[in-house]
N, C-alpha and C. Protein backbone atom coordinates (compact mmCIF):
# COMPACT_ATOMS: atom_id res chain seq x y z
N UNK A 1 0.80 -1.20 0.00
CA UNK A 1 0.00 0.00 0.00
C UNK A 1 0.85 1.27 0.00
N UNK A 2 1.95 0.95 0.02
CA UNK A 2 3.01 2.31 0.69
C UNK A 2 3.00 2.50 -1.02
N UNK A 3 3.18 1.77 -1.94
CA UNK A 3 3.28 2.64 -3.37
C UNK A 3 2.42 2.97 -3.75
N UNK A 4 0.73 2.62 -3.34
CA UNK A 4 -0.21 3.10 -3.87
C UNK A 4 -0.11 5.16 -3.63
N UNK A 5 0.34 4.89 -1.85
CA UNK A 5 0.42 6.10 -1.55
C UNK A 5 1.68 7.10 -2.28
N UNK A 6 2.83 6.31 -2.52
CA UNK A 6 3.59 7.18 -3.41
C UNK A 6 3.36 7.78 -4.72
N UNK A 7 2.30 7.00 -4.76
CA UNK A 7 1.73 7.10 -6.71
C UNK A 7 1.34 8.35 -6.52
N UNK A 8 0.33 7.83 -5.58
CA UNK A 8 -1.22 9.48 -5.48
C UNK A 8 -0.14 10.70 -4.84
N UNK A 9 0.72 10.50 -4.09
CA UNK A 9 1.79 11.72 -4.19
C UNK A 9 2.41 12.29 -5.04
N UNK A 10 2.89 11.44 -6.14
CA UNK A 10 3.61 11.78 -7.62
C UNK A 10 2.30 12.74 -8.50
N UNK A 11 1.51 11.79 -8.58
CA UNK A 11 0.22 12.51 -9.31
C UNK A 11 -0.12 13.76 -8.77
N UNK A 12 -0.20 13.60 -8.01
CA UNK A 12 -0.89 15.28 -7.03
C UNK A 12 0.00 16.35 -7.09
N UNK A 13 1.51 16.07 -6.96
CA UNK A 13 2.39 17.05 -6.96
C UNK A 13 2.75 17.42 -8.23
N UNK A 14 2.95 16.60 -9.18
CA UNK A 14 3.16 16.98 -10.57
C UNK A 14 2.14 18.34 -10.98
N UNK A 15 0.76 17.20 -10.72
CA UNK A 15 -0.45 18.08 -11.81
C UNK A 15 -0.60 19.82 -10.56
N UNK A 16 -0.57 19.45 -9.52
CA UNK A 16 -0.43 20.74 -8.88
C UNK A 16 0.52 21.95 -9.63
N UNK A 17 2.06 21.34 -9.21
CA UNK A 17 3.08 22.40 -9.74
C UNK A 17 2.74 22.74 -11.59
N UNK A 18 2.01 22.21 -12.10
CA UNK A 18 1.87 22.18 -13.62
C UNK A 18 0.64 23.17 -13.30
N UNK A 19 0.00 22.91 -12.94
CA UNK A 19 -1.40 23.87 -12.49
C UNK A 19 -0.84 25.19 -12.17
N UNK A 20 -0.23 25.23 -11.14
CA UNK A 20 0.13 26.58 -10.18
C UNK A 20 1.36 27.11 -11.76
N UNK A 21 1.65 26.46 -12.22
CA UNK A 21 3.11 27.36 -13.55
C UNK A 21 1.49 27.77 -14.49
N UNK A 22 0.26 26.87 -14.76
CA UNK A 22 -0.23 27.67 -15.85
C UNK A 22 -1.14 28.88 -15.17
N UNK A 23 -1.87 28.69 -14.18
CA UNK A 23 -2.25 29.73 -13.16
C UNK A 23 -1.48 31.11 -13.33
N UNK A 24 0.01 30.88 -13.27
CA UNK A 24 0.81 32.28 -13.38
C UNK A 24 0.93 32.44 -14.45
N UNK A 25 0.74 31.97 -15.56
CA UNK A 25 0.35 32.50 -16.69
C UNK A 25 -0.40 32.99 -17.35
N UNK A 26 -1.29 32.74 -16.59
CA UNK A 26 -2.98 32.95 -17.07
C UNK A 26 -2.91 34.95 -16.27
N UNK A 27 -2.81 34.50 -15.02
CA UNK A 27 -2.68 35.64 -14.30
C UNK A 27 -2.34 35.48 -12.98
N UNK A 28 -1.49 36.38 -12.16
CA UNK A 28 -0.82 36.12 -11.07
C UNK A 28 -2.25 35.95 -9.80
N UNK A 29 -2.69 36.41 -10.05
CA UNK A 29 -4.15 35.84 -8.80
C UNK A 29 -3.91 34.18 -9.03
N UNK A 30 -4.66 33.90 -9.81
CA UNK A 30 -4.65 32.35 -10.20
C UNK A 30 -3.60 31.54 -9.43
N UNK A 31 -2.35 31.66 -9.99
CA UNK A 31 -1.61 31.68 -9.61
C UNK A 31 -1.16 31.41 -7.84
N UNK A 32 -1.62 32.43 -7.47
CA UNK A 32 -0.93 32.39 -6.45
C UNK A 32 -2.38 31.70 -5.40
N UNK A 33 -3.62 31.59 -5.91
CA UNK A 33 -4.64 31.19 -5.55
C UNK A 33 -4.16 29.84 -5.32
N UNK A 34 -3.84 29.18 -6.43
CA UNK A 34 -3.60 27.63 -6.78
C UNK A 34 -2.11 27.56 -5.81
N UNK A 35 -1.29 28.08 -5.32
CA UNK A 35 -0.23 28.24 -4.49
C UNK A 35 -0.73 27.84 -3.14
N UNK A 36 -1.67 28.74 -2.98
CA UNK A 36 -1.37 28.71 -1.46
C UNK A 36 -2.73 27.89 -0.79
N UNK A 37 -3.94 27.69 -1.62
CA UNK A 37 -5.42 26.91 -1.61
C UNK A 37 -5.06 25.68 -2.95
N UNK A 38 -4.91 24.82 -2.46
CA UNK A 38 -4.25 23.75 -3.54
C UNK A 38 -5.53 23.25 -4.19
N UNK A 39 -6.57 23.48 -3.41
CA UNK A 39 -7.78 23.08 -4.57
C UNK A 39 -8.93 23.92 -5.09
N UNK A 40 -8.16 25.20 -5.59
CA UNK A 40 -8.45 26.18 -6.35
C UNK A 40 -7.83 25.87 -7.57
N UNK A 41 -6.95 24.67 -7.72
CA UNK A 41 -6.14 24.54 -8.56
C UNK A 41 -7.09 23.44 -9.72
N UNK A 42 -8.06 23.04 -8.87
CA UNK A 42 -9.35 22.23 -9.30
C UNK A 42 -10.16 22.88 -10.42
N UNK A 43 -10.77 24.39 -9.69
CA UNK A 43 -11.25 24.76 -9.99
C UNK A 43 -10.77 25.90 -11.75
N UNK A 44 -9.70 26.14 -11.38
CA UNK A 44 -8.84 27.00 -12.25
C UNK A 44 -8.79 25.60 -13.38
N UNK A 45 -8.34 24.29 -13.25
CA UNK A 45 -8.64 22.95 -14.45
C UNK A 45 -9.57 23.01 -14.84
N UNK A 46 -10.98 22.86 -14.20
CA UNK A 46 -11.87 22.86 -14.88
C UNK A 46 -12.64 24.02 -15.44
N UNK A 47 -12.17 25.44 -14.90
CA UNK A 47 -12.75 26.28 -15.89
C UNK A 47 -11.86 26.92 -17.12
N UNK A 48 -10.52 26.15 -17.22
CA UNK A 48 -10.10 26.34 -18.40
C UNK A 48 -9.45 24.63 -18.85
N UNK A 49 -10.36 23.62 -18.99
CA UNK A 49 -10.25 22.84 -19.48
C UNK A 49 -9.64 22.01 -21.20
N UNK A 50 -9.62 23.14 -21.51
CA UNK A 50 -8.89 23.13 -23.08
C UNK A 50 -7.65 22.86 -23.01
N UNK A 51 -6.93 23.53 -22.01
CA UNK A 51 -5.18 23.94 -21.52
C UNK A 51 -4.52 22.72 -20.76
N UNK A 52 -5.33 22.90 -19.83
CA UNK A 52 -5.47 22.43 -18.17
C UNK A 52 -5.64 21.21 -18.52
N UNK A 53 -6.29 19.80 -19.25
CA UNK A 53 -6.94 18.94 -19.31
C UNK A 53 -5.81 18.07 -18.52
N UNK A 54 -4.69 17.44 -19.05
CA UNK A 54 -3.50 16.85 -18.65
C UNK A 54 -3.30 17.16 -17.09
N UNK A 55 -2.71 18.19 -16.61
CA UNK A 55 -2.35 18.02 -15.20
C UNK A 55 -3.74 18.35 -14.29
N UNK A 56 -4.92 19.10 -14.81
CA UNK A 56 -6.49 18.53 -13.70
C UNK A 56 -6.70 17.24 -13.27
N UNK A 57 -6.29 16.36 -14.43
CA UNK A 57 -6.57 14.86 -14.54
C UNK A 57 -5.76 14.35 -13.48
N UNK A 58 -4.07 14.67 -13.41
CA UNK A 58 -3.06 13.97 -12.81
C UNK A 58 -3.43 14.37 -11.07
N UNK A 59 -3.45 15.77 -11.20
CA UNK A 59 -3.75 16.13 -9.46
C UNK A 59 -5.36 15.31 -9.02
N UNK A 60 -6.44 15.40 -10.01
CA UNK A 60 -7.77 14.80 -9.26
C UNK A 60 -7.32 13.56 -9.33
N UNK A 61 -6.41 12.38 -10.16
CA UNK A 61 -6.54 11.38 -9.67
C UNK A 61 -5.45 11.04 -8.40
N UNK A 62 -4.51 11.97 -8.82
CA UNK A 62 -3.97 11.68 -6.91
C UNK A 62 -4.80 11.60 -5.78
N UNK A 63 -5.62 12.48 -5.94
CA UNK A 63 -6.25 13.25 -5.00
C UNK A 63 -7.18 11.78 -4.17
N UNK A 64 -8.03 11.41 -5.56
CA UNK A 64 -8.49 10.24 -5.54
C UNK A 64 -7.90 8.85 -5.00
N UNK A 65 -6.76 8.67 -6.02
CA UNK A 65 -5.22 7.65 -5.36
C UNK A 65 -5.31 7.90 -3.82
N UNK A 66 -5.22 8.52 -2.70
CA UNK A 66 -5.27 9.28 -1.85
C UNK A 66 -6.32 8.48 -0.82
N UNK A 67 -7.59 8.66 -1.34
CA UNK A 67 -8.81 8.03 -0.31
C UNK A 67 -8.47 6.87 -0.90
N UNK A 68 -8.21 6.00 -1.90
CA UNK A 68 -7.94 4.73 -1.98
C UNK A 68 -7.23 3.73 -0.98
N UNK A 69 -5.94 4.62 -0.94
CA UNK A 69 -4.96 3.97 -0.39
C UNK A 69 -5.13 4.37 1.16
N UNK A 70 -6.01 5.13 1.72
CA UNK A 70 -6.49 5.41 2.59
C UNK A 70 -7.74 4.53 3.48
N UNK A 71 -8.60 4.33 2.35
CA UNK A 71 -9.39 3.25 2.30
C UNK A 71 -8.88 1.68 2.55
N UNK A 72 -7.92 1.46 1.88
CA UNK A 72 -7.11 0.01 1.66
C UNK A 72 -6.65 -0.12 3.45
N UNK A 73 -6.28 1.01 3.39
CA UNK A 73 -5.30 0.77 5.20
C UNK A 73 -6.51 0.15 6.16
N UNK A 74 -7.26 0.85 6.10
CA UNK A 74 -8.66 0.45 7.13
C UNK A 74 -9.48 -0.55 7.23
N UNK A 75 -9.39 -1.17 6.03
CA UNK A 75 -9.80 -2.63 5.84
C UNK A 75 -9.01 -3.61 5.64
């Protein structure tokens, strides 16, 4: 279970830092929104979904990866 949890860490941190670099591109609010509230970074994917599609995907399925491997421990 310890790699399930490393996975959903890889995923989450990637699509985050990929999120928070297009955020500051878009505009420094965004940006720094998706910085410091990590799941504004959700919201900023899905309302520019054209761009964003690739790392929204990678951070929500960490995110997801996450209660899995969370789930797995408890049972």
């Amino acid at each position: 279970m310890e790699i399930l949890g490393l996975a959903a860490m890889v995923l989450t941190l990637v699509g985050w830092i990929w999120l928070v670099v297009l955020g500051f591109k878009d505009h420094w609010g965004w940006g720094l929104g998706i910085l410091i509230f990590g799941i504004v970074g959700l919201v900023y994917g899905f309302m520019n979904f054209a761009k964003a599609k690739i790392p929204t995907i990678l951070f929500l399925a960490g995110i997801i990866l996450y209660f899995v491997a969370g789930a797995s421990l408890m049972g």
